[in-house]
N, C-alpha and C. Protein backbone atom coordinates (compact mmCIF):
# COMPACT_ATOMS: atom_id res chain seq x y z
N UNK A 1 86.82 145.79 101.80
CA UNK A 1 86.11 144.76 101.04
C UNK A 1 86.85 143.44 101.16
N UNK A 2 85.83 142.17 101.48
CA UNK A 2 86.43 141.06 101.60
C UNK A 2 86.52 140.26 100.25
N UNK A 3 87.66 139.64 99.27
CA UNK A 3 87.79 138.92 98.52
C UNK A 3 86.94 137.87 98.75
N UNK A 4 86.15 137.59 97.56
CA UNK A 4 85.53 136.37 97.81
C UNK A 4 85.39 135.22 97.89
N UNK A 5 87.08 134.95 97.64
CA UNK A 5 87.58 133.60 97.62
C UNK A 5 87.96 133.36 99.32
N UNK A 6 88.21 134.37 100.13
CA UNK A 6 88.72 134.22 101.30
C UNK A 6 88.08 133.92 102.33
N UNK A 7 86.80 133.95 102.43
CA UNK A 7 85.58 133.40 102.96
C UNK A 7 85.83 131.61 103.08
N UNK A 8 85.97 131.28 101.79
CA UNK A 8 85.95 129.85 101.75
C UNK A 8 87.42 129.30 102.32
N UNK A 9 87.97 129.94 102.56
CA UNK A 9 89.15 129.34 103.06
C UNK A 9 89.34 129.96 104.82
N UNK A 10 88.28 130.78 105.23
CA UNK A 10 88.55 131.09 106.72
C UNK A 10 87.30 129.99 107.41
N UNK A 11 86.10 129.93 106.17
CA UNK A 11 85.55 128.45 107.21
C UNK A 11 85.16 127.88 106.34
N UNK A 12 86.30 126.78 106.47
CA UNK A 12 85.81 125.28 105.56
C UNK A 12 85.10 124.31 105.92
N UNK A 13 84.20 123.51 105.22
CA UNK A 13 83.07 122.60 105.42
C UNK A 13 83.86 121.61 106.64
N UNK A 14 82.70 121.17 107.47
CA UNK A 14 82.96 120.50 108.80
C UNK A 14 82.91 118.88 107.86
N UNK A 15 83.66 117.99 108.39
CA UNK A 15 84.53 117.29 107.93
C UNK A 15 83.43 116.27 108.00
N UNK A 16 82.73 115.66 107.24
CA UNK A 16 81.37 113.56 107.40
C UNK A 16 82.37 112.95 108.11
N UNK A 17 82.08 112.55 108.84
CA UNK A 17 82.44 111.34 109.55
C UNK A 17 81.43 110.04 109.54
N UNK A 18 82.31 108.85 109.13
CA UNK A 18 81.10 107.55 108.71
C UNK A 18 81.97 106.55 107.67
N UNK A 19 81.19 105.97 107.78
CA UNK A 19 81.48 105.01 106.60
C UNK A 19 80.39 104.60 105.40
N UNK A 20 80.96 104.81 104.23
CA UNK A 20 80.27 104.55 102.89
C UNK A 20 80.75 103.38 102.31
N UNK A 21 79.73 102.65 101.86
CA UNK A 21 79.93 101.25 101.14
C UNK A 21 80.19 101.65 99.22
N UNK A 22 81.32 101.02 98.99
CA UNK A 22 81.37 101.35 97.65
C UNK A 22 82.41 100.00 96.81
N UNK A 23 82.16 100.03 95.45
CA UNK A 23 82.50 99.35 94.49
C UNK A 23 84.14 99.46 94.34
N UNK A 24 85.38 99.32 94.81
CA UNK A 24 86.42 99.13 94.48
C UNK A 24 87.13 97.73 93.78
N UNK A 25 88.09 98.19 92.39
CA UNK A 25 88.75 97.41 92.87
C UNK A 25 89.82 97.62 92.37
N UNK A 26 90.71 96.62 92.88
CA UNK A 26 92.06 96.74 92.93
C UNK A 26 92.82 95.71 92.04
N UNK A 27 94.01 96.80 91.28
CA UNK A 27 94.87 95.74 90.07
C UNK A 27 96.38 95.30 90.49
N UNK A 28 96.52 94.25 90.48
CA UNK A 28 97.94 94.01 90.73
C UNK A 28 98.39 93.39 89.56
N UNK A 29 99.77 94.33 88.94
CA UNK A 29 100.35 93.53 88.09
C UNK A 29 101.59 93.54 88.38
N UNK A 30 102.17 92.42 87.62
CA UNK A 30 103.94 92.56 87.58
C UNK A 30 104.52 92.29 85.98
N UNK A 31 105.52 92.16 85.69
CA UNK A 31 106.68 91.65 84.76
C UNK A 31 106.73 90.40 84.94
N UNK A 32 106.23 89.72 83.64
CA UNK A 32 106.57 88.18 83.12
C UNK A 32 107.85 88.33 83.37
N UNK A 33 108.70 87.42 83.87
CA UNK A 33 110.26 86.86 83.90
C UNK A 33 110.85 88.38 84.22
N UNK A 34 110.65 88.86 85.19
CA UNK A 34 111.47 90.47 85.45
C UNK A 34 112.80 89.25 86.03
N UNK A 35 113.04 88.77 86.94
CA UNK A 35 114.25 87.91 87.01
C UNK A 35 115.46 87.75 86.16
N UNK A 36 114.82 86.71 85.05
CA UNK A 36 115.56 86.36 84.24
C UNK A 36 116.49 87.31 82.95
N UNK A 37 115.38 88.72 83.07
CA UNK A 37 115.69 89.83 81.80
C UNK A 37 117.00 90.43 83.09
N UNK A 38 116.32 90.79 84.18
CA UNK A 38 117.11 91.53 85.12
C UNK A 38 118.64 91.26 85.24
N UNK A 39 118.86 89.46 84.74
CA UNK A 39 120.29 89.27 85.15
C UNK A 39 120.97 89.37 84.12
N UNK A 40 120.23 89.31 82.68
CA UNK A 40 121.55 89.23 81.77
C UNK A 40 121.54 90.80 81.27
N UNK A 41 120.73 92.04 81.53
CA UNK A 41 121.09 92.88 81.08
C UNK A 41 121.96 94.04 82.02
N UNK A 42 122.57 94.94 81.91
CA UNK A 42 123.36 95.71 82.57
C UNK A 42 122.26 96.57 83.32
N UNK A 43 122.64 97.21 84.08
CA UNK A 43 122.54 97.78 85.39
C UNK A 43 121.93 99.66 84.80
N UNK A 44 122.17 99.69 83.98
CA UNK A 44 121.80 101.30 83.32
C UNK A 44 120.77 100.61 82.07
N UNK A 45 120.95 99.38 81.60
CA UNK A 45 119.86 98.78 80.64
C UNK A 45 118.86 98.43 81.35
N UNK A 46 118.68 98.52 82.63
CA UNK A 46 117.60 97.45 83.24
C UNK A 46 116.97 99.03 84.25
N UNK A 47 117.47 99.73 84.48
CA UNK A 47 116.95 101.14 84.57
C UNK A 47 116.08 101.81 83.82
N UNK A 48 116.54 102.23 82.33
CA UNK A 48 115.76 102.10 80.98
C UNK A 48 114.94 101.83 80.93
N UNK A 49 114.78 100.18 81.08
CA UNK A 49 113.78 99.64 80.28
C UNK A 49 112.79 99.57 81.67
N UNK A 50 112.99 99.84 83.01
CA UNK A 50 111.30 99.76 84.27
C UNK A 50 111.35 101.22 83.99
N UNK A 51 111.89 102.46 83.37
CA UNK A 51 111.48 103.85 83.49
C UNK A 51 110.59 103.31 82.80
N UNK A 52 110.82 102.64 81.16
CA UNK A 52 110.15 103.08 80.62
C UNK A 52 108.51 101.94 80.44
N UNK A 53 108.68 101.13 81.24
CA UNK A 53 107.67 99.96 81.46
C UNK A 53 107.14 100.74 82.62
N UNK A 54 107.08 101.29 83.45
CA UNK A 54 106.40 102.16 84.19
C UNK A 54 105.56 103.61 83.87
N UNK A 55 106.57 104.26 82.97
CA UNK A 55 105.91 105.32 81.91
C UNK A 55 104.34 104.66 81.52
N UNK A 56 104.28 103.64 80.73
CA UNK A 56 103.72 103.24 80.05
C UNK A 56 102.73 102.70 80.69
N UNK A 57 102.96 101.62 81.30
CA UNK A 57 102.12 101.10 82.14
C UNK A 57 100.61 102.55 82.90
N UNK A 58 101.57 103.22 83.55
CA UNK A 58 101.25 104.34 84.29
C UNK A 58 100.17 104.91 83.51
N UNK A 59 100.57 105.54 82.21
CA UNK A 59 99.44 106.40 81.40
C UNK A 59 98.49 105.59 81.11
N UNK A 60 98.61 104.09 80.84
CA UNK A 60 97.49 103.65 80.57
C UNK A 60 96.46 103.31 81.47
N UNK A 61 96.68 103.56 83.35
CA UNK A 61 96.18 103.40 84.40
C UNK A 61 95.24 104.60 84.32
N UNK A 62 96.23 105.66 84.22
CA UNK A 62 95.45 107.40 84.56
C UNK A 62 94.68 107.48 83.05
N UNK A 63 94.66 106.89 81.82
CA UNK A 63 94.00 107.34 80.84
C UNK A 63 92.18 106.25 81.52
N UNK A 64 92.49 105.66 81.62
CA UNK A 64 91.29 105.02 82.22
C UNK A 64 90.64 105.09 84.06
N UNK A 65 91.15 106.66 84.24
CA UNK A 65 90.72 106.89 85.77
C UNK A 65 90.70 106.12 86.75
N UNK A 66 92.24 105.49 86.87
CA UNK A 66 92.78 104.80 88.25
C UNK A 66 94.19 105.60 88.78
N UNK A 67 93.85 105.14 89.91
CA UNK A 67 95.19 105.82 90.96
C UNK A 67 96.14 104.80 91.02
N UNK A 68 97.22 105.35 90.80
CA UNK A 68 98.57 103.99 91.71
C UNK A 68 98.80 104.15 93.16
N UNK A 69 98.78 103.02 93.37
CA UNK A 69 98.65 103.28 94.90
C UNK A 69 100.41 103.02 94.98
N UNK A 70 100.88 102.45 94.46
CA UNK A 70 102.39 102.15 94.76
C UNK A 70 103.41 101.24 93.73
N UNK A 71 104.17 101.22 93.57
CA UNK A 71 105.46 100.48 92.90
C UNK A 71 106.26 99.72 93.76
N UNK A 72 106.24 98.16 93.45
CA UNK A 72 107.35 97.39 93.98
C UNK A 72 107.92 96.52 93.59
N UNK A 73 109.44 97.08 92.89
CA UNK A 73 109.86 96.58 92.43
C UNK A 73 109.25 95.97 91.13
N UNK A 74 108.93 95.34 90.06
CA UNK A 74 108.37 95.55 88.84
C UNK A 74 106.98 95.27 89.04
N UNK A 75 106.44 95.60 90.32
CA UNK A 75 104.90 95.61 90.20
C UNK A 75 105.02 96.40 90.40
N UNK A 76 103.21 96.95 89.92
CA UNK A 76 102.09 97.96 90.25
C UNK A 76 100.91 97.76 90.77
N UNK A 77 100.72 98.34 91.92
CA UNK A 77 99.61 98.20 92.73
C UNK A 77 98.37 99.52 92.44
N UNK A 78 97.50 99.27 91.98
CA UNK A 78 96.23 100.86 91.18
C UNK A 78 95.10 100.22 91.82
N UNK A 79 93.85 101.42 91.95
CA UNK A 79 92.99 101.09 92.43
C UNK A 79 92.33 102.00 91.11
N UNK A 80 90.91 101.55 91.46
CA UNK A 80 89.41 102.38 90.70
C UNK A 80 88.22 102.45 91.86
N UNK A 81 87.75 103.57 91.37
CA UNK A 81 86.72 103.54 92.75
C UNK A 81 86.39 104.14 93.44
N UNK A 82 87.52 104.53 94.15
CA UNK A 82 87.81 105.22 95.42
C UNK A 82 87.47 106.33 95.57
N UNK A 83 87.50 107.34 94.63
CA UNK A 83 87.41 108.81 94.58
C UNK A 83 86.27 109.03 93.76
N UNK A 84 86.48 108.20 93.01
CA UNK A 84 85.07 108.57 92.04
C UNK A 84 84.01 107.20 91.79
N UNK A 85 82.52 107.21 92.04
CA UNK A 85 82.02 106.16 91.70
C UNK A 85 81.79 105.49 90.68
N UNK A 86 82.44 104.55 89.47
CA UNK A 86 82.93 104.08 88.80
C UNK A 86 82.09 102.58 88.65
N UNK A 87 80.67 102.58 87.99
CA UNK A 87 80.09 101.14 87.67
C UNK A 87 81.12 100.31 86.93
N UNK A 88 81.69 100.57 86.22
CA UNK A 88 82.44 99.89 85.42
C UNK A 88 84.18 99.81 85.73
N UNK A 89 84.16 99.96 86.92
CA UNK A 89 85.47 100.36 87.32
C UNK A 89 86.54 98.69 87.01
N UNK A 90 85.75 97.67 87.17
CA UNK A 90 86.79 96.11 86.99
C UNK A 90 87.46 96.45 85.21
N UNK A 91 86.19 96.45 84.75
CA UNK A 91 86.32 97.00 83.37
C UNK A 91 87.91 97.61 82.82
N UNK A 92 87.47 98.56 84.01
CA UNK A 92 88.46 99.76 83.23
C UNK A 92 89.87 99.43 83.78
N UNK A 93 90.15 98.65 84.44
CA UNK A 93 91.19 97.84 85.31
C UNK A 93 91.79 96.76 84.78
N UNK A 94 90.62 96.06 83.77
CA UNK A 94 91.57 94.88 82.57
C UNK A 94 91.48 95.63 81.71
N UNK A 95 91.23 96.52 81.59
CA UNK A 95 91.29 97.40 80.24
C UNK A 95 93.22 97.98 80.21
N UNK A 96 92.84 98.58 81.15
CA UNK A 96 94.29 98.89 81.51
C UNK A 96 95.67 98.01 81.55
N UNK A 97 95.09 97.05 81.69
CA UNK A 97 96.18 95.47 81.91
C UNK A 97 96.60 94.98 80.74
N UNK A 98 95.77 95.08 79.61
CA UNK A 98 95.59 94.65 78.50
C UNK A 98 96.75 95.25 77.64
């Protein structure tokens, strides 16, 4: 007897090829004065405080169904859109910023 989960994994769906037009968009934020905080605090204080400005930042991206696309240096680069079709996706992108 064949498991019936094993079927779906010996032939998986043949792959769309194409292009789809869709609603993205994309948030870029950074740190007001990350510079100026960066030089007068210590080196294990300034660790701290982007864990925890990234923590934060972060959940409030994924609580409103966006992806991070990347971290640099005290920015964040997130998208909406992409994976899921999202009318209100700008929305949910200053929502997040806010």
């Amino acid at each position: 007897m064949m498991w019936p989960f094993r079927k779906k994994f010996e032939y998986p769906p043949r792959p769309k090829f194409g292009s789809e037009q869709r609603e993205l968009t994309v948030s870029v934020t950074n740190m007001a004065d990350y510079v100026s905080i960066a030089e007068k605090i210590s080196l294990e204080a300034l660790s701290h405080f982007m864990t925890k400005y990234f923590e934060l930042n972060s959940e409030e991206i994924y609580k409103r169904e966006g992806c991070i696309d990347r971290f640099e240096g005290d920015k964040i680069v997130a998208f909406w859109g992409l994976f899921r079709t999202e009318k209100h996706s700008a929305q949910l992108a200053c929502e997040s910023a806010i």
